[in-house]
Protein backbone atom coordinates (compact mmCIF):
# COMPACT_ATOMS: atom_id res chain seq x y z
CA UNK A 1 36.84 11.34 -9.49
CA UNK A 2 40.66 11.19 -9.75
CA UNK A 3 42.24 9.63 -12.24
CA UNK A 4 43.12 6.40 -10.25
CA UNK A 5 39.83 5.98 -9.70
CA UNK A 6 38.31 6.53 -13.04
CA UNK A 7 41.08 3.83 -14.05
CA UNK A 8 39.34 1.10 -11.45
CA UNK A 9 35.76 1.83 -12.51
CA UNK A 10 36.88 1.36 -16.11
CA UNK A 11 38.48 -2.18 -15.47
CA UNK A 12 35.79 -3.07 -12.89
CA UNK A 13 32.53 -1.68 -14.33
CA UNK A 14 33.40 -0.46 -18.07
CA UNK A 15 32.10 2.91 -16.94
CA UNK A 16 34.49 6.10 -17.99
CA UNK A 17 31.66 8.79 -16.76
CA UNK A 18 28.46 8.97 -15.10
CA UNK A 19 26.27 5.86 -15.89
CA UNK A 20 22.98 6.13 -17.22
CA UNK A 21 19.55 4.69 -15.33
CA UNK A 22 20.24 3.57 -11.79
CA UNK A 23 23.04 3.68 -10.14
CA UNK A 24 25.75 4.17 -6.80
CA UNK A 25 28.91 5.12 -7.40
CA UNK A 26 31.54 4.30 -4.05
CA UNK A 27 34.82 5.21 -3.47
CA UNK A 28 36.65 5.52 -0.35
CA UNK A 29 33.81 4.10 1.91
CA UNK A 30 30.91 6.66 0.83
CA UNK A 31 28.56 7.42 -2.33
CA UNK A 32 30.10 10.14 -4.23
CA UNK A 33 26.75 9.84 -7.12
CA UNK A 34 23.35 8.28 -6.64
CA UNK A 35 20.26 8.19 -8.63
CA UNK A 36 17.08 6.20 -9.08
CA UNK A 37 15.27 5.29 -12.59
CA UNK A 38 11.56 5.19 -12.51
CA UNK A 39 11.36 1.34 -12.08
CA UNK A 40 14.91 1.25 -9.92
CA UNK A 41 15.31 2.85 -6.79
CA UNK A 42 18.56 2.74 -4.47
CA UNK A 43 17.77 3.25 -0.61
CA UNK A 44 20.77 4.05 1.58
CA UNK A 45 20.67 1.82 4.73
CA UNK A 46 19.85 3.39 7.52
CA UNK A 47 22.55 2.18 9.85
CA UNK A 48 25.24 3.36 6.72
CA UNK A 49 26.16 -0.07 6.20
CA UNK A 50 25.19 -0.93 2.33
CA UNK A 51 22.23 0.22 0.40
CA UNK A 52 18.69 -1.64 -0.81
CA UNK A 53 17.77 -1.61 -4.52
CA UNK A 54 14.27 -2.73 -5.49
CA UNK A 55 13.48 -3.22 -9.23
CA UNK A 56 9.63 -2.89 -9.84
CA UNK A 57 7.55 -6.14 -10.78
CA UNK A 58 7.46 -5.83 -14.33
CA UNK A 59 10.34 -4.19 -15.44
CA UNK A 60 11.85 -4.53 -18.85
CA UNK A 61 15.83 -4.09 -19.74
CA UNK A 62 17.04 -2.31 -17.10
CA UNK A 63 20.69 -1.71 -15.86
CA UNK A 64 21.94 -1.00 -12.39
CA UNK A 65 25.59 0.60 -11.74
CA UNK A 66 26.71 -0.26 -8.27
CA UNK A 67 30.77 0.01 -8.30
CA UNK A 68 33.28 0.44 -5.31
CA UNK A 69 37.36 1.67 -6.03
CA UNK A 70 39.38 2.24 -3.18
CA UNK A 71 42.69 3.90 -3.43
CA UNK A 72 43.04 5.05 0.33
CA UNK A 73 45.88 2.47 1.90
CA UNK A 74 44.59 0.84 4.94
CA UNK A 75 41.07 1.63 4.24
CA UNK A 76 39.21 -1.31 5.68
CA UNK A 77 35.42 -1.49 4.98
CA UNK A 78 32.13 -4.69 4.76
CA UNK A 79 28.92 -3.19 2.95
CA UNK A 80 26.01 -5.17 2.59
CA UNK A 81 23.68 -4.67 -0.38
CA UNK A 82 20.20 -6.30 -1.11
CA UNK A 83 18.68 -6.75 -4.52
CA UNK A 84 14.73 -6.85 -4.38
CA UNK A 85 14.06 -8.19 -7.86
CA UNK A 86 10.25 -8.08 -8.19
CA UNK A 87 8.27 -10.80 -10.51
CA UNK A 88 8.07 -11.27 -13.78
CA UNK A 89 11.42 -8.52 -14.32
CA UNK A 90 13.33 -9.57 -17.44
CA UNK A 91 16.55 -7.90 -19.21
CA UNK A 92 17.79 -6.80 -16.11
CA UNK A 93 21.85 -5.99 -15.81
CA UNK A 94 23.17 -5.54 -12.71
CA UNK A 95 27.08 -4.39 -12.70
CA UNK A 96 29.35 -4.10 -9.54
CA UNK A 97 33.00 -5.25 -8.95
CA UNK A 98 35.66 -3.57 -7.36
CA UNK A 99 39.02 -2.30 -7.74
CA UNK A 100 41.80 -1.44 -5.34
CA UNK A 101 44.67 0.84 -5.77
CA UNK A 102 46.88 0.56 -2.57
CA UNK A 103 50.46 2.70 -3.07
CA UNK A 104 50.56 2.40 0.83
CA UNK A 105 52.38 0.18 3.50
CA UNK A 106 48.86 -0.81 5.20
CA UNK A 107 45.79 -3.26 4.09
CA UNK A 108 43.02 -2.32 2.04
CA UNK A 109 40.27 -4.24 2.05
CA UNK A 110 36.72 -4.50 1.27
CA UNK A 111 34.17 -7.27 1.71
CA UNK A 112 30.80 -7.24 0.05
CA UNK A 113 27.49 -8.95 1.07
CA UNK A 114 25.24 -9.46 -1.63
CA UNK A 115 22.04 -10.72 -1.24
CA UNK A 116 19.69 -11.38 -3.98
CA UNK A 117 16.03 -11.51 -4.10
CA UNK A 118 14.14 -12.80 -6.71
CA UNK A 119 10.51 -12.68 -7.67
CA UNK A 120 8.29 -15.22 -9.59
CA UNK A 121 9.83 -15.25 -13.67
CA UNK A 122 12.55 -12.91 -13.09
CA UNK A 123 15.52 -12.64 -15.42
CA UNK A 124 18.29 -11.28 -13.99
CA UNK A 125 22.51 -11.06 -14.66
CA UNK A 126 24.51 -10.30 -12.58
CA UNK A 127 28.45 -9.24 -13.15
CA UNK A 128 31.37 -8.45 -10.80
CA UNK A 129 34.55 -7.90 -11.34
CA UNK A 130 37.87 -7.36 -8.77
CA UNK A 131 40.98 -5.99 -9.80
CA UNK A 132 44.07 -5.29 -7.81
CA UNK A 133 46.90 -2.56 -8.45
CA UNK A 134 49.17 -0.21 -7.25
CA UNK A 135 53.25 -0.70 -5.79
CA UNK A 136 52.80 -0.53 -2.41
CA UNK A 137 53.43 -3.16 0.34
CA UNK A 138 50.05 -2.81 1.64
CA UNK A 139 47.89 -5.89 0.78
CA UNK A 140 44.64 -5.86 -1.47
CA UNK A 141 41.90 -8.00 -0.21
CA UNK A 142 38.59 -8.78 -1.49
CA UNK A 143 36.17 -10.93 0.44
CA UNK A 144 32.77 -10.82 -1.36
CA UNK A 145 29.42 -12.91 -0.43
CA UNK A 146 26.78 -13.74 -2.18
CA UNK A 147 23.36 -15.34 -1.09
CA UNK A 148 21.01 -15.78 -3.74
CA UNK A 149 17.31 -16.79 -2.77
CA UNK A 150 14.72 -17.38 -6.33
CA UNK A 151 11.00 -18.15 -6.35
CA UNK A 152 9.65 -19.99 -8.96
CA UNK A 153 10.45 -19.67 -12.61
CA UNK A 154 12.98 -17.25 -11.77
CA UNK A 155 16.99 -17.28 -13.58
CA UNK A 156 20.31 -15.57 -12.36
CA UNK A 157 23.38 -15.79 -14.31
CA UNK A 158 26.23 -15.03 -12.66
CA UNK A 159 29.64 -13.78 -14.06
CA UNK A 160 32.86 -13.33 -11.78
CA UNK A 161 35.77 -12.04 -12.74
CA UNK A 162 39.15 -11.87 -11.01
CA UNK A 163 41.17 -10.29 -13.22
CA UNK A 164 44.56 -9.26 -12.10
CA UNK A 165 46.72 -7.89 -8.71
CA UNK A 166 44.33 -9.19 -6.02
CA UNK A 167 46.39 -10.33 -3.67
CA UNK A 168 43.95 -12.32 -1.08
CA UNK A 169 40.40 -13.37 -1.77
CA UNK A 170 37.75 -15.68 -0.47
CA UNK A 171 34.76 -15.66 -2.30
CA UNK A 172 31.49 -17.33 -1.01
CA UNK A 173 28.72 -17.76 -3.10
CA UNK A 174 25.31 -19.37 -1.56
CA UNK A 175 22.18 -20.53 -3.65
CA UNK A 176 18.62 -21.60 -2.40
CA UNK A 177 16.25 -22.42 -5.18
CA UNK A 178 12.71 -22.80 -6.38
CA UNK A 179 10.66 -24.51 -8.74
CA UNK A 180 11.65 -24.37 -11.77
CA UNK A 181 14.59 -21.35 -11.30
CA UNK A 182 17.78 -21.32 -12.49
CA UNK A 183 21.04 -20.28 -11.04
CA UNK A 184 24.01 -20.55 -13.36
CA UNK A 185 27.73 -19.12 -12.51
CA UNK A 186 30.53 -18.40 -14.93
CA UNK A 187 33.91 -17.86 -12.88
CA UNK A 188 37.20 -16.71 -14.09
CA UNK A 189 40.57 -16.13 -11.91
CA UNK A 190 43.68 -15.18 -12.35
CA UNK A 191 46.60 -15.54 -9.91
CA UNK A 192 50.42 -14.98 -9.58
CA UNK A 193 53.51 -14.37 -6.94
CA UNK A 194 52.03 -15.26 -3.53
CA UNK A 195 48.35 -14.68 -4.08
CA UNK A 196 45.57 -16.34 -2.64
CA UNK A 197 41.77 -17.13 -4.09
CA UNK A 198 39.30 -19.45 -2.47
CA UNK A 199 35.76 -19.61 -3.87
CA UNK A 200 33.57 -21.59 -2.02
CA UNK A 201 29.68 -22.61 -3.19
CA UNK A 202 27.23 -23.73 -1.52
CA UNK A 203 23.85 -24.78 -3.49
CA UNK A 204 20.51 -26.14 -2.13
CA UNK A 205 18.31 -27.48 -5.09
CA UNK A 206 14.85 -27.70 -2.88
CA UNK A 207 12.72 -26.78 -5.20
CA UNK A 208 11.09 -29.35 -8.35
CA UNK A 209 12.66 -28.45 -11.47
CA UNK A 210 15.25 -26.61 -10.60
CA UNK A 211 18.81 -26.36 -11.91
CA UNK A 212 22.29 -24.70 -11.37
CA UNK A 213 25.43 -24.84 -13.25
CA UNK A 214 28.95 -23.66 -11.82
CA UNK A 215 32.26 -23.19 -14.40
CA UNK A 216 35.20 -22.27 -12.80
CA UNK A 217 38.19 -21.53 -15.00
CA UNK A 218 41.28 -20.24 -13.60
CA UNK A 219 45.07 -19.99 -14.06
CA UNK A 220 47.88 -20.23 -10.57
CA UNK A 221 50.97 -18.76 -11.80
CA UNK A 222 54.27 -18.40 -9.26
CA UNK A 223 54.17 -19.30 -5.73
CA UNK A 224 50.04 -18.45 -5.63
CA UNK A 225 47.37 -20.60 -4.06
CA UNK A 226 43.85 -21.63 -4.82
CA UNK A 227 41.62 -23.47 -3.55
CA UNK A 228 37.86 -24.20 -5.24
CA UNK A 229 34.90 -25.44 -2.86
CA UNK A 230 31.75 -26.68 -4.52
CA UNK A 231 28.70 -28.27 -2.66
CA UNK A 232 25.59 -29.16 -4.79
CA UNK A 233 22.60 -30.71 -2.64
CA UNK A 234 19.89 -31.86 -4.83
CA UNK A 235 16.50 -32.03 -2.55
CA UNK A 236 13.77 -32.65 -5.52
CA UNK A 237 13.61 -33.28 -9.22
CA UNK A 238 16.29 -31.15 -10.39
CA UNK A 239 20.12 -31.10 -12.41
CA UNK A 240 23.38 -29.65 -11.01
CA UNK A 241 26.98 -29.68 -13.03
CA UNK A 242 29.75 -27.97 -11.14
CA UNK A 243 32.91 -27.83 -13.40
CA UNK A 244 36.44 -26.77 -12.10
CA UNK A 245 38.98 -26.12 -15.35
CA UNK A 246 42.96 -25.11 -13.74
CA UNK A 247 45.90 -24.53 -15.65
CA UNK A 248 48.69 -24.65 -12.97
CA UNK A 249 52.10 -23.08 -13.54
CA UNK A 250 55.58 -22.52 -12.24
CA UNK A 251 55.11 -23.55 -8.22
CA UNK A 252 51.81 -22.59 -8.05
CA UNK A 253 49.05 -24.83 -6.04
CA UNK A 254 45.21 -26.13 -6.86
CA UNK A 255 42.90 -27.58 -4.61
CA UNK A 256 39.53 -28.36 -6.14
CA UNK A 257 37.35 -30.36 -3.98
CA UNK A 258 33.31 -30.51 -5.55
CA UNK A 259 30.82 -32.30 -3.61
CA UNK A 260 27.79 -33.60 -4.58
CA UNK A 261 24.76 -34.82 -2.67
CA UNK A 262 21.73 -36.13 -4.19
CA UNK A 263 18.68 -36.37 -1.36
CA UNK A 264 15.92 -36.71 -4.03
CA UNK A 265 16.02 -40.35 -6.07
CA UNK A 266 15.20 -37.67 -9.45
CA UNK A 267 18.35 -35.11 -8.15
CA UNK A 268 20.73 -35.81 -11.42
CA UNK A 269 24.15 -34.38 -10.08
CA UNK A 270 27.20 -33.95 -12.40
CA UNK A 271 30.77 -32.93 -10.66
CA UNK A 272 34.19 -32.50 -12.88
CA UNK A 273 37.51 -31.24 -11.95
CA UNK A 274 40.80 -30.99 -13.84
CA UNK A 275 43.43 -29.58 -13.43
CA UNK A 276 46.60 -29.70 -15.43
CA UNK A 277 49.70 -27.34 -17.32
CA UNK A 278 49.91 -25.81 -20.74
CA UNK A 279 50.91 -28.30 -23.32
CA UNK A 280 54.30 -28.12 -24.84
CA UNK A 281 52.65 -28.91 -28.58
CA UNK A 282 50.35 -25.89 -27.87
CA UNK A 283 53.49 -23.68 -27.53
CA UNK A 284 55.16 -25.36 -30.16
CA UNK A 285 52.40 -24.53 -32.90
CA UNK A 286 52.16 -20.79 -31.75
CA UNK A 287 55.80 -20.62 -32.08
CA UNK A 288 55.69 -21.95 -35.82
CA UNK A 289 53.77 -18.79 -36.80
CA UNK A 290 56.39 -16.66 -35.29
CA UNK A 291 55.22 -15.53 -31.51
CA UNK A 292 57.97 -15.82 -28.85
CA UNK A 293 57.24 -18.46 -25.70
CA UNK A 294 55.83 -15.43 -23.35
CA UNK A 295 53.63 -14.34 -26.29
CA UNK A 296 52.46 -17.92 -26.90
CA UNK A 297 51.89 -19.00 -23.56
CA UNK A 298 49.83 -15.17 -23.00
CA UNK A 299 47.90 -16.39 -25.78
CA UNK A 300 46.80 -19.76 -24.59
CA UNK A 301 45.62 -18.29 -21.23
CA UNK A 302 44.14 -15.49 -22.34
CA UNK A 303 41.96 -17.99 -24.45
CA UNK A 304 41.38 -20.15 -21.64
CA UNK A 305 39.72 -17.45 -19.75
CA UNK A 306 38.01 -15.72 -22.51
């Protein structure tokens, strides 16, 4: 690994070497590292397009490295990778994200299908990150996808991060659950200059019991767009909350627009959205105790999104 992409595995992954236990490590469209852990194994697909993990019924505190950098300008690549949780798994950490370097005139791009399986009473989270960088004119695009299917009993929590230099993303997250699972997403963003993030998610409730929580937080800085989708159907006895948090600044734009549908007379549906700009008496205090407006106002975002 070069040194650029060492950089984007640290910010995306928090990996500065070979991980240990399972793991894939991509860069440029291809594996440069594999391996397997006795209750993890990684199968290449064989049409090249992604890779299958399966995590044995059963398995205890496991954690699975699956990280893509790019730093090739006008490198343009979709990968599709399916997680086959098996029952009763609990402790289990899976880590992807990626991060583009583009120094180049052309797009780079890469769009990620995720699809998540999981068994009876499994206990799974899952965290991505995408991070943007590099002075070229080339774009940076992300476009990642998530489906999430869960039997009975079974939890994923879900952590996305945006952190910084993406300059076009639309992320689409889609849920179908079971009795008694859980599905619960934490969502942070960042945007400035002329960037663009949509997240979009959709979330079918069928089965009795059931629940799912979405928290978006995000902060639209310069001329940048974004736009956040939610659509909650509740189809039994279950709860859903979906909560969209902005702070807007400069000429920046929000669209939140949550939905809620409740098909089930026991569906109890929550739906919040606000968005609004930093407070002057917020600045004001920090600059009491000596910080400067930049440093205040870095302050007040950075614990917004922590």
């Amino acid at each position: 690994m070069n040194t650029t992409v060492k950089d984007l595995f640290s910010k995306v992954a928090d990996i500065h070497d070979t991980p240990p236990g399972a793991f894939n490590l991509r860069v440029n469209g291809r594996s440069i590292g594999m391996a397997n852990s006795p209750n993890v194994s990684i199968v290449p697909k064989a049409d090249g397009t992604g890779i299958d993990i399966h995590v044995k019924a059963g398995t205890r505190g496991e954690t699975v490295h699956i990280p893509v950098a790019i730093d090739n300008s006008g490198l343009s690549e979709v990968v599709y990778n399916d997680f086959h949780i098996g029952e009763d798994c609990e402790d289990i950490l899976i880590v992807a994200g990626c991060g583009i370097h583009n120094c180049g005139t052309d797009e780079s791009r890469h769009d990620g299908i995720h699809s998540f399986y999981l068994g009876k009473n499994a206990k799974v989270t899952y965290r991505e990150k995408h991070y943007g960088s590099g002075g070229g004119q080339g774009g940076r695009v992300l476009n990642p996808v998530t489906n999430v299917f869960l039997e009975s009993g079974s939890h994923l929590d879900m952590e996305s991060v945006q952190i910084e230099g993406v300059d076009s993303t639309r992320r689409v997250t889609k849920g179908v659950l079971g009795d008694d699972s859980m599905f619960t997403v934490t969502e942070k963003i960042m945007t400035s200059g002329k960037q663009f993030a949509r997240t979009e998610f959709i979330l079918d409730l069928d089965g009795k019991g059931s629940s799912a929580r979405v928290v978006s937080r995000s902060v639209a800085k310069g001329a940048s767009l974004q736009e956040f989708i939610s659509q909650i159907s509740g189809n039994n006895e279950c709860v859903g909350h979906s909560e969209c948090d902005a702070i807007i600044m400069d000429e920046a734009v929000v669209k939140a627009v949550p939905e809620i549908t409740a098909n089930h007379i026991d569906a109890s549906l929550i739906h919040e959205a606000a968005i609004g700009k930093i407070a002057g008496e917020q600045l004001t205090k920090l600059m009491t105790l000596g910080l400067t407006a930049a440093e205040a106002e870095a302050q007040i975002i950075n614990g917004f999104l922590k």
